[in-house]
N, C-alpha and C. Protein backbone atom coordinates (compact mmCIF):
# COMPACT_ATOMS: atom_id res chain seq x y z
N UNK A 1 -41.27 43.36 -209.93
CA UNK A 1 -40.59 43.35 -211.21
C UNK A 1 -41.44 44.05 -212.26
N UNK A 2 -40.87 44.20 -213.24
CA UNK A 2 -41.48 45.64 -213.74
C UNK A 2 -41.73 44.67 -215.25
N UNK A 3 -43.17 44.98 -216.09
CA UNK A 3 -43.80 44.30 -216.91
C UNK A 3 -43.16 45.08 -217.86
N UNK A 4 -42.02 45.30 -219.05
CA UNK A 4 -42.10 45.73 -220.25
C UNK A 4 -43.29 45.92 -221.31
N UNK A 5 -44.03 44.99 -220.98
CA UNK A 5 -45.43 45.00 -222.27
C UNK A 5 -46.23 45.52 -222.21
N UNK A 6 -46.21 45.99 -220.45
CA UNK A 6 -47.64 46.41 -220.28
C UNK A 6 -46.74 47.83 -219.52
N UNK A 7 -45.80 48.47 -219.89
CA UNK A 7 -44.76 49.77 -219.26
C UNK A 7 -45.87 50.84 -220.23
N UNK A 8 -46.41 52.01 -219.37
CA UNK A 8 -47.01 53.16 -220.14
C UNK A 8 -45.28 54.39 -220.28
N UNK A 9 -44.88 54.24 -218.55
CA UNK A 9 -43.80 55.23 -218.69
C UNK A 9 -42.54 54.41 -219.47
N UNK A 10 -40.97 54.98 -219.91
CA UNK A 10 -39.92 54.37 -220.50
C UNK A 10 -39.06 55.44 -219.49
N UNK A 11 -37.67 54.39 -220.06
CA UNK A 11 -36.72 55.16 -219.68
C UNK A 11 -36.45 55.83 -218.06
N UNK A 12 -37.57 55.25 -217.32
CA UNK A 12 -37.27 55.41 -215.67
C UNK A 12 -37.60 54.08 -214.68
N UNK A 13 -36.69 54.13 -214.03
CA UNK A 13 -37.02 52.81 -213.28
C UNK A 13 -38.17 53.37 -212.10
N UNK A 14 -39.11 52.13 -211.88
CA UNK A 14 -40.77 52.53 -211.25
C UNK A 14 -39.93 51.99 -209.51
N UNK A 15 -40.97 52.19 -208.72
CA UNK A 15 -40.39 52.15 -207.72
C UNK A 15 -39.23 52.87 -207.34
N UNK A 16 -38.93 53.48 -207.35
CA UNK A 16 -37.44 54.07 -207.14
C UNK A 16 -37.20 55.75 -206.38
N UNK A 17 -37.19 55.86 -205.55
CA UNK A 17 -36.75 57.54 -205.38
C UNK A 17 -35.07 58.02 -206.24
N UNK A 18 -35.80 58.84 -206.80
CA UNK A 18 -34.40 59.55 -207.59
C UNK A 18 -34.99 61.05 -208.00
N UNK A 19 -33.61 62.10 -208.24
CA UNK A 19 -33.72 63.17 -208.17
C UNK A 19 -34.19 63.39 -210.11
N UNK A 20 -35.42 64.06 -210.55
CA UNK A 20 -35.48 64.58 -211.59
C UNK A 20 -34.37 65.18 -212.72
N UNK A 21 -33.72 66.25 -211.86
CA UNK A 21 -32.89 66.90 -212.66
C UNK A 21 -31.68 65.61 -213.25
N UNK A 22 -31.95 64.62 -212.44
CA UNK A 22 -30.00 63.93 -212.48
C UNK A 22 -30.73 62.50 -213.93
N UNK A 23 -31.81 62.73 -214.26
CA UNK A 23 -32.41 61.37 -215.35
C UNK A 23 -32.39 62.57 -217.03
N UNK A 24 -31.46 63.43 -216.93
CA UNK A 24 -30.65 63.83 -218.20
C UNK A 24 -29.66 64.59 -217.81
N UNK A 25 -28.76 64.63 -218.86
CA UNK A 25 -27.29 64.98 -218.30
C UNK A 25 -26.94 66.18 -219.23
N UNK A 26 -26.15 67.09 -219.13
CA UNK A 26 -25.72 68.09 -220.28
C UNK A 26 -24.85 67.45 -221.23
N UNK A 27 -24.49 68.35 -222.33
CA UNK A 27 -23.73 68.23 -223.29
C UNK A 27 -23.31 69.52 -223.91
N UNK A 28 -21.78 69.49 -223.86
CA UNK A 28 -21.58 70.98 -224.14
C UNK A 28 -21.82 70.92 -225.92
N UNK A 29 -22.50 72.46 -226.44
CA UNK A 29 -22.63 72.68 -227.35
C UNK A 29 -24.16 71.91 -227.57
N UNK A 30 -24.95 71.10 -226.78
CA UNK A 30 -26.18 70.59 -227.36
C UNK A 30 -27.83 70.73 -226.51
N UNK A 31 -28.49 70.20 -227.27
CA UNK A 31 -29.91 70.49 -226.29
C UNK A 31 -29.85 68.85 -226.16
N UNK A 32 -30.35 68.12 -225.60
CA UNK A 32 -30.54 66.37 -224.76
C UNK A 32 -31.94 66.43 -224.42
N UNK A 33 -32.37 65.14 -224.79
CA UNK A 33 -34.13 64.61 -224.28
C UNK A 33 -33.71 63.74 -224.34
N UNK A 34 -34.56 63.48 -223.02
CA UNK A 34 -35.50 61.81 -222.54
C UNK A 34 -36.67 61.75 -222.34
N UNK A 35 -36.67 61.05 -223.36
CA UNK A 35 -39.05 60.62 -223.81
C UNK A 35 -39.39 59.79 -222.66
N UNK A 36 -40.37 60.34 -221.49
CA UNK A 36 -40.79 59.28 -220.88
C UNK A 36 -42.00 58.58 -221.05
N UNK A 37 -42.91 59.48 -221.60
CA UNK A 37 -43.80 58.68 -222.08
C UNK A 37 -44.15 59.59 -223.15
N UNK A 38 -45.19 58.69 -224.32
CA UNK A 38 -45.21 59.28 -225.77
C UNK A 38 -46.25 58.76 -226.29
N UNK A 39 -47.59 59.16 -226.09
CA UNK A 39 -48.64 58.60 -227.01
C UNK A 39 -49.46 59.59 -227.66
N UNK A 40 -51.07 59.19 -227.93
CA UNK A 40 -51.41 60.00 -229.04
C UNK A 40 -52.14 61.06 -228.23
N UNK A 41 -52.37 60.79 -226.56
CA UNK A 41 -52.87 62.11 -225.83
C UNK A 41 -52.13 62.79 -224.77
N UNK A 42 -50.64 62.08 -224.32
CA UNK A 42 -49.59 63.21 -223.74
C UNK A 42 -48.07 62.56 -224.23
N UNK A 43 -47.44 64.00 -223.90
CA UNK A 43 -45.71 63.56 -224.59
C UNK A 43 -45.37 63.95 -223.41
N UNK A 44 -43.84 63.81 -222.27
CA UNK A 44 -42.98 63.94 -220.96
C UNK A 44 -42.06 63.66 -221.76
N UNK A 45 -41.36 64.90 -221.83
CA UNK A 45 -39.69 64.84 -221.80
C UNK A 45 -39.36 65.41 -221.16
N UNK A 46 -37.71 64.98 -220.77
CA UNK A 46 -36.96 65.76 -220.03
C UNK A 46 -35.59 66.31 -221.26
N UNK A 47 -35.23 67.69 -220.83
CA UNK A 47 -34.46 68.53 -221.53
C UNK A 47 -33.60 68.80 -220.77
N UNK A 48 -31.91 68.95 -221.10
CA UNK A 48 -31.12 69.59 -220.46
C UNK A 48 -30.50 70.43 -222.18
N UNK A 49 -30.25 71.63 -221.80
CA UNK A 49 -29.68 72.44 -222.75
C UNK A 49 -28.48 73.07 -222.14
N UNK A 50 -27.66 73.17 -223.07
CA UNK A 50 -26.35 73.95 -222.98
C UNK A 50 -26.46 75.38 -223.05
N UNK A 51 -25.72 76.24 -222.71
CA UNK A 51 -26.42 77.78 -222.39
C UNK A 51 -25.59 78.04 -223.73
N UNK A 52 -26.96 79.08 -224.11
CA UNK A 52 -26.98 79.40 -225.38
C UNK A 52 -27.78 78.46 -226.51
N UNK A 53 -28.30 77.42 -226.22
CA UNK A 53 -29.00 76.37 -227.03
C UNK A 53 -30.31 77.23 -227.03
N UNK A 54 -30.94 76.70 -228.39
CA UNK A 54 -32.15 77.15 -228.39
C UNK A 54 -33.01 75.81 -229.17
N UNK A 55 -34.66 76.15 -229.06
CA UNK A 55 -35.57 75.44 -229.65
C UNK A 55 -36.14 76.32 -230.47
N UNK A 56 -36.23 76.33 -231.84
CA UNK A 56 -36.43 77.82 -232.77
C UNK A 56 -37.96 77.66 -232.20
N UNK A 57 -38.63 79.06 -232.78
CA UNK A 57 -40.43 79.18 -232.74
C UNK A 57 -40.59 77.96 -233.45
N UNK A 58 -42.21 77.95 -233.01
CA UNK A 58 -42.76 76.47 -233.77
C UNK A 58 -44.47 76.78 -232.97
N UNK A 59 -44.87 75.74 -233.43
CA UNK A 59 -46.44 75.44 -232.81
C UNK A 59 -46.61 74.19 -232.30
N UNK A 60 -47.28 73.78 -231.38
CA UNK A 60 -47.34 72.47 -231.04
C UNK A 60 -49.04 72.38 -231.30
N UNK A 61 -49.77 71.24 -231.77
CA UNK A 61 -51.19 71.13 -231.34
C UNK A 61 -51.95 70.47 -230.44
N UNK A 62 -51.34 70.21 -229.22
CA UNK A 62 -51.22 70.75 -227.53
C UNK A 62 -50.68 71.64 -226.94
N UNK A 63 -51.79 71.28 -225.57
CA UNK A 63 -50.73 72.52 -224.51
C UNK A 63 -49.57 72.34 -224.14
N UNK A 64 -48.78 72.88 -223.82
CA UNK A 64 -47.16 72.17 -223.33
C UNK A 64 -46.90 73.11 -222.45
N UNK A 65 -47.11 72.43 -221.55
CA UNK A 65 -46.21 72.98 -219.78
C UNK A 65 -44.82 72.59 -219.63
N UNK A 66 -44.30 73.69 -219.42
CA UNK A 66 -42.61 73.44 -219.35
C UNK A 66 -42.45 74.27 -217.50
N UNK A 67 -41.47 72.94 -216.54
CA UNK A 67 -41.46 72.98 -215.23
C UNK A 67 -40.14 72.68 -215.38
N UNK A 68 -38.91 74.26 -215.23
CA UNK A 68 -37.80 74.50 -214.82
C UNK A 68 -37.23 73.53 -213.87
N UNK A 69 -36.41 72.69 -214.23
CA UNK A 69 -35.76 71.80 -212.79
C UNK A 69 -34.03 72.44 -212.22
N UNK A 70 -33.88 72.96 -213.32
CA UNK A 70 -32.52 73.47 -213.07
C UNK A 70 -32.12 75.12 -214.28
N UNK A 71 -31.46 76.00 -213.36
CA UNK A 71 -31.28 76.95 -214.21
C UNK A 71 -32.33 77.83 -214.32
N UNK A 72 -31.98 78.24 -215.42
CA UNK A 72 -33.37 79.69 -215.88
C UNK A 72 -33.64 79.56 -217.39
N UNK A 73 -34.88 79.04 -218.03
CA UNK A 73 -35.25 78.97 -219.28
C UNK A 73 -35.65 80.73 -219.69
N UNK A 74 -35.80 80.94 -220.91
CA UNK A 74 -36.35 81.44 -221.87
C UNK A 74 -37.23 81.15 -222.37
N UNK A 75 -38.30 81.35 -222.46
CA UNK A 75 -39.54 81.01 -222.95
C UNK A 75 -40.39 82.15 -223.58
N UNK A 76 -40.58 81.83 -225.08
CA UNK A 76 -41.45 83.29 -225.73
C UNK A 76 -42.63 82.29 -226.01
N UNK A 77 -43.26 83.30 -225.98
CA UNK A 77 -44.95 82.68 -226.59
C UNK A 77 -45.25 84.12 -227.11
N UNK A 78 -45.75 83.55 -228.35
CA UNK A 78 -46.55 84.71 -229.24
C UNK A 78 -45.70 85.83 -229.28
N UNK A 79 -45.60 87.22 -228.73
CA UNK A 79 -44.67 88.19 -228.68
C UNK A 79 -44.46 88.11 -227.18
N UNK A 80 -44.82 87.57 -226.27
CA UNK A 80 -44.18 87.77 -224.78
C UNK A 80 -42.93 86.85 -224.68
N UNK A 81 -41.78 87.39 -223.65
CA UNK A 81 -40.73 86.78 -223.44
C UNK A 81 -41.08 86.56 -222.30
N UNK A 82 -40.41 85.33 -221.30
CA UNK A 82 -40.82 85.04 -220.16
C UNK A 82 -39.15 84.53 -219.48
N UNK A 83 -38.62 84.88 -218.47
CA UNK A 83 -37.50 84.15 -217.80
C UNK A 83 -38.32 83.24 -217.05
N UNK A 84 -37.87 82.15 -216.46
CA UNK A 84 -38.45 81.15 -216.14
C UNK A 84 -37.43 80.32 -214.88
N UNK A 85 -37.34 80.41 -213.87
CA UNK A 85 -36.26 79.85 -212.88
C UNK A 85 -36.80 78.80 -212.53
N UNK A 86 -35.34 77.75 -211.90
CA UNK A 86 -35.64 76.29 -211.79
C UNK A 86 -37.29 76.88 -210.34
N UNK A 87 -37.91 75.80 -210.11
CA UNK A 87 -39.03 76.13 -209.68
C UNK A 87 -40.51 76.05 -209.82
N UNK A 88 -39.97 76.89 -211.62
CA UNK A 88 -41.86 77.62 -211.60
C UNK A 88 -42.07 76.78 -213.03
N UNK A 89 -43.14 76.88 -213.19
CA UNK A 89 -43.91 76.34 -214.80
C UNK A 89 -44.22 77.92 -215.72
N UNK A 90 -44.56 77.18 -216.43
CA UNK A 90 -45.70 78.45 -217.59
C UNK A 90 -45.97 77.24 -218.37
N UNK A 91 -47.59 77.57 -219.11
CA UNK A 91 -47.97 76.73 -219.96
C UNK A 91 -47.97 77.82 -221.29
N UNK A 92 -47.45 76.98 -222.28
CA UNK A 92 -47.33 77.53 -223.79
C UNK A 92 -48.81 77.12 -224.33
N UNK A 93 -49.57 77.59 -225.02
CA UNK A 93 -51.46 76.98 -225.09
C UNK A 93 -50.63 76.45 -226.72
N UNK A 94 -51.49 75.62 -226.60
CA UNK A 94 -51.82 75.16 -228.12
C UNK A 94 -52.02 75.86 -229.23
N UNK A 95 -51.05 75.89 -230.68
CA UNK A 95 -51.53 76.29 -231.97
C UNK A 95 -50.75 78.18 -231.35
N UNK A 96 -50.05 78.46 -230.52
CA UNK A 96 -49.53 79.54 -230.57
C UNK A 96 -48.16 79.51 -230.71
N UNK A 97 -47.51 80.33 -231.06
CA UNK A 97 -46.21 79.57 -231.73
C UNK A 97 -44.97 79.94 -230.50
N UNK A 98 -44.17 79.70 -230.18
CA UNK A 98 -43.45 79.76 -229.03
C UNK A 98 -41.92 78.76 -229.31
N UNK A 99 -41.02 79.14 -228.17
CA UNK A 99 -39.53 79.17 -228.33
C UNK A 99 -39.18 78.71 -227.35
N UNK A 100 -37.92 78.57 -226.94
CA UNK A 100 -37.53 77.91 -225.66
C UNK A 100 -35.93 78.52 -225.93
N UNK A 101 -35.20 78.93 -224.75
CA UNK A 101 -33.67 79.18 -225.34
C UNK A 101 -33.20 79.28 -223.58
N UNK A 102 -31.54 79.08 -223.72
CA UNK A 102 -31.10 78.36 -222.49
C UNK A 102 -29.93 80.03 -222.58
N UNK A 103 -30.59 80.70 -221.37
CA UNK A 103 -29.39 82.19 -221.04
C UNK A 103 -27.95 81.26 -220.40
N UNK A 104 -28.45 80.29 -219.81
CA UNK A 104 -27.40 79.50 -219.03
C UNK A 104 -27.83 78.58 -218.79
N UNK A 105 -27.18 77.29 -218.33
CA UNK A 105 -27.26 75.98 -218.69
C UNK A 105 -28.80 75.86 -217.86
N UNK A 106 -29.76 74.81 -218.27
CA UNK A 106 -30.77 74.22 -218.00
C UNK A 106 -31.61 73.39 -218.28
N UNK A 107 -32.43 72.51 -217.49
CA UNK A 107 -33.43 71.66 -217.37
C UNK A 107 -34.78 71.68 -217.11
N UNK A 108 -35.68 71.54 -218.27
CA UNK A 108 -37.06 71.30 -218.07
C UNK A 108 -37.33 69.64 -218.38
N UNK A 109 -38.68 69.94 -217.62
CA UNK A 109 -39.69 68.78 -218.01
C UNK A 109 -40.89 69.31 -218.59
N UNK A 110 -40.99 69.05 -220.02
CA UNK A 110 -41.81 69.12 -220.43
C UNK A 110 -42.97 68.20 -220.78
N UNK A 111 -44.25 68.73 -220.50
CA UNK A 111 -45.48 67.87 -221.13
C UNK A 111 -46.32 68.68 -222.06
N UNK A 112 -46.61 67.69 -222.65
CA UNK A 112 -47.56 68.04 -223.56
C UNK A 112 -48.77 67.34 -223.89
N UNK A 113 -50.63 67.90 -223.46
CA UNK A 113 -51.62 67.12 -223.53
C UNK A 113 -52.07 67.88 -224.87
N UNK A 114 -52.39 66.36 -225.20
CA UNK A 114 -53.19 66.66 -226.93
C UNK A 114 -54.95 66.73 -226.85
């Protein structure tokens, strides 16, 4: 049985085999997260975006690895554009400013260490 007080992860049941992509769901017209865990030295979300959704530029002050589960992301960092298929990672570095945008529908998991 699973301790609420003393839970580091949320939002997933422990013990359990289940498929990644299927613990967020789409929404037409929107981008969707689920925080699995959230403190002051890593963030895990999961993202499903609607194609055509975007995450404008921004900076984070961590690294943030984003690992395609479904689809093909968009990913700019600095002036490089990157396609990104369910599969592979790229890490965005810290304090560089970077984007995220959905050519067609998709799912990352993102982390981020501070």
């Amino acid at each position: 049985m699973e301790n609420a007080k003393n839970k580091i992860m949320k939002n997933i049941k422990s013990s359990t085999p289940m498929e990644l992509k299927d613990l967020v769901n789409y929404q037409d017209g929107q981008v969707v997260s689920k925080t699995l865990a959230q403190n002051p030295h890593v963030s895990l979300t999961l993202f499903a975006f609607d194609q055509g959704e975007e995450i404008s530029t921004h900076s984070s002050h961590g690294d943030a690895m984003v690992y395609v589960i479904d689809g093909t992301a968009e990913i700019t960092i600095g002036e490089e554009q990157f396609q990104v298929p369910a599969g592979q990672t790229i890490l965005m570095p810290a304090e560089v400013p970077h984007a995220v945008s959905a050519p067609e529908k998709m799912k990352f998991m993102l982390t981020v260490i501070f």
